[in-house]
Protein backbone atom coordinates (compact mmCIF):
# COMPACT_ATOMS: atom_id res chain seq x y z
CA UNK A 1 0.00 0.00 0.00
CA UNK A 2 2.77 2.38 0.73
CA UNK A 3 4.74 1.85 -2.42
CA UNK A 4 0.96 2.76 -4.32
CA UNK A 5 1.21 6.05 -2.46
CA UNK A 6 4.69 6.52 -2.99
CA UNK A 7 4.17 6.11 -6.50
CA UNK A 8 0.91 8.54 -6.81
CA UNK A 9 3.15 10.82 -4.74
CA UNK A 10 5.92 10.89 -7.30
CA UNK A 11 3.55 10.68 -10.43
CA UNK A 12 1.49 14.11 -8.59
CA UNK A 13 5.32 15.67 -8.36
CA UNK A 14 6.28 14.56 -11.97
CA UNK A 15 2.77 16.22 -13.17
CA UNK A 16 3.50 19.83 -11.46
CA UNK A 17 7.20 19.79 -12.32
CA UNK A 18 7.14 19.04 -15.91
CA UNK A 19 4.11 20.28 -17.23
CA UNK A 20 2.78 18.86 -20.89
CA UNK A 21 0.84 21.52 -23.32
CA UNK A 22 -1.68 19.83 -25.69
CA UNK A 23 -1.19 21.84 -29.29
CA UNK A 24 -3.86 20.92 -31.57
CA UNK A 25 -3.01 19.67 -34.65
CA UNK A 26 -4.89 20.60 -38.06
CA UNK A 27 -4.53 17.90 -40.56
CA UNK A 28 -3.65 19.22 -44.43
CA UNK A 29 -5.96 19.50 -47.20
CA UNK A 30 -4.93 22.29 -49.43
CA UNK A 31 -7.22 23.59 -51.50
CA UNK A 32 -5.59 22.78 -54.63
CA UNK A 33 -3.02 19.44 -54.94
CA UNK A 34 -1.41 17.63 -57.40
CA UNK A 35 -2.13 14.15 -55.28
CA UNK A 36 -5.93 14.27 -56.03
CA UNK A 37 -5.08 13.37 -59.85
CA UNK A 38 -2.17 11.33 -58.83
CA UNK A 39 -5.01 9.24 -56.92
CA UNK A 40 -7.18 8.93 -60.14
CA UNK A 41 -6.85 5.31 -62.51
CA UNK A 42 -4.28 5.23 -64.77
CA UNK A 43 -6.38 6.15 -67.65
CA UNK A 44 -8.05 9.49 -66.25
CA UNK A 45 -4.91 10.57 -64.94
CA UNK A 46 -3.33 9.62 -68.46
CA UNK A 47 -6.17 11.98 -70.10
CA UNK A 48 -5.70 14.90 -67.33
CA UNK A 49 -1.60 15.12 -67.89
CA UNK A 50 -2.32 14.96 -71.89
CA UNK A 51 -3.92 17.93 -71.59
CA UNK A 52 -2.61 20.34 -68.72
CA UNK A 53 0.61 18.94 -67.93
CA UNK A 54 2.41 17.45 -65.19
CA UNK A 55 2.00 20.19 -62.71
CA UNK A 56 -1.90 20.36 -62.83
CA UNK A 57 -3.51 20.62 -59.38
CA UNK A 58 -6.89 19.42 -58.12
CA UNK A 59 -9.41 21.17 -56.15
CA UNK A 60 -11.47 19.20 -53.53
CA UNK A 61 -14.42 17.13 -55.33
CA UNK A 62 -12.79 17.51 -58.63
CA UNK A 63 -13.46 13.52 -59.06
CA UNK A 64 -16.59 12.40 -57.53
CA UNK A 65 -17.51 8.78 -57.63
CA UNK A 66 -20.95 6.64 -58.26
CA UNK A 67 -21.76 2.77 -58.60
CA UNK A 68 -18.94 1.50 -56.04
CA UNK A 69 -16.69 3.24 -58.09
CA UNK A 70 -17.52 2.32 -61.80
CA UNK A 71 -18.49 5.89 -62.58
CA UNK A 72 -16.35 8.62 -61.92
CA UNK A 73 -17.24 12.36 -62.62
CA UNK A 74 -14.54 15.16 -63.13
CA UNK A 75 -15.83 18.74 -62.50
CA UNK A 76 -12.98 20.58 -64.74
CA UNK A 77 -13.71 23.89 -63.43
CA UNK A 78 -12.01 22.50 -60.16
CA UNK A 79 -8.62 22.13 -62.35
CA UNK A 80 -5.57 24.14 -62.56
CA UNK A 81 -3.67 23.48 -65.39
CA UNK A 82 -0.34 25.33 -65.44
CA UNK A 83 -0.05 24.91 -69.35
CA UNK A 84 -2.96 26.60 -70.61
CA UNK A 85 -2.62 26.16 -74.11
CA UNK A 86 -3.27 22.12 -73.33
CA UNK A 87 -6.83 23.31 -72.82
CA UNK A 88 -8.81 23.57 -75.79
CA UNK A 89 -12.07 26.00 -76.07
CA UNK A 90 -13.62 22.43 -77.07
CA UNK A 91 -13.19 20.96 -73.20
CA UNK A 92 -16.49 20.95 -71.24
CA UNK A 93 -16.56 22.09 -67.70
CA UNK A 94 -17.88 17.97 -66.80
CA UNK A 95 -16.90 15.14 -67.66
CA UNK A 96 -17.85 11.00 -66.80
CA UNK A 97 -15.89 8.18 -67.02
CA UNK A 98 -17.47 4.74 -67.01
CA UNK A 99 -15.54 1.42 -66.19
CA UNK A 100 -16.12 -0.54 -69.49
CA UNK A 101 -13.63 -4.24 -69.43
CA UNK A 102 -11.75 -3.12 -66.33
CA UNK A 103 -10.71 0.31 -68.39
CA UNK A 104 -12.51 3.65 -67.74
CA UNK A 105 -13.48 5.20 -70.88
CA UNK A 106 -14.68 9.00 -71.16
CA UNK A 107 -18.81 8.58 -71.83
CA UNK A 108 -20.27 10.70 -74.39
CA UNK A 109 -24.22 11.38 -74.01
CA UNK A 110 -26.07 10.34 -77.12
CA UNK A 111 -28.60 12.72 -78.64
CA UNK A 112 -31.35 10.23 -77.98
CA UNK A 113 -30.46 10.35 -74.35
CA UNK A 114 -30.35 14.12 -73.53
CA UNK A 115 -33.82 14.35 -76.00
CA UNK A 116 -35.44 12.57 -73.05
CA UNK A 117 -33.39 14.53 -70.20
CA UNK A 118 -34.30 18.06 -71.59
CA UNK A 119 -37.12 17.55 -74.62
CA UNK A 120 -34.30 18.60 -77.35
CA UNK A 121 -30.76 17.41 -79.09
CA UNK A 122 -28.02 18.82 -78.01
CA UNK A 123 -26.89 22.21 -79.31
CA UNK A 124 -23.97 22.15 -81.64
């Protein structure tokens, strides 16, 4: 019983002498990073360096994904491409990419299917 006290004694002493200070600790999510495209498949990624580069730079939910992953959506407004002139006035601001035979390909909406999303073919 004594060597308990003795113990809590030295542990109270320890406490007071050698105070600890708790420093919260923000984890790091800039808003723009490189790693979010590094993360994509091999194929996306492939199509994102083609056209901006090496350096470009993700924002957060650039690449949203559906179906346990067999869809993946890029929201390009969310890019940065360092290389401008890899980005055509032809690129649209969204883009989907379906797993087809364990590849993702880029999907391109028929006119059939955005007749019967918005009564009318799409605009060319």
């Amino acid at each position: 019983m004594q060597r308990i006290a003795n113990m809590l004694v030295c542990a109270g002493f320890l406490g007071w002498a050698v105070p600890a200070y708790a420093v919260p600790v923000v984890p790091s999510d800039p808003p723009m990073s490189a790693e979010r495209i590094a993360s994509l498949p091999s194929e996306i990624r492939g199509a994102i360096v083609a056209r901006c580069g090496a350096h470009a730079e993700a924002g957060r939910y650039f690449a949203t994904y559906d179906d346990n992953s067999n869809v993946i959506r890029l929201d390009n407004s969310l890019l940065y491409c360092p290389s401008a002139a890899g980005l055509g006035s032809g690129s649209s601001r969204l883009q989907t990419f379906i797993r087809h035979g364990g590849r993702y390909v880029l999907s391109r909406p028929s006119d059939s299917h955005l007749r019967g999303l918005h009564g009318r073919t799409r605009p060319n």
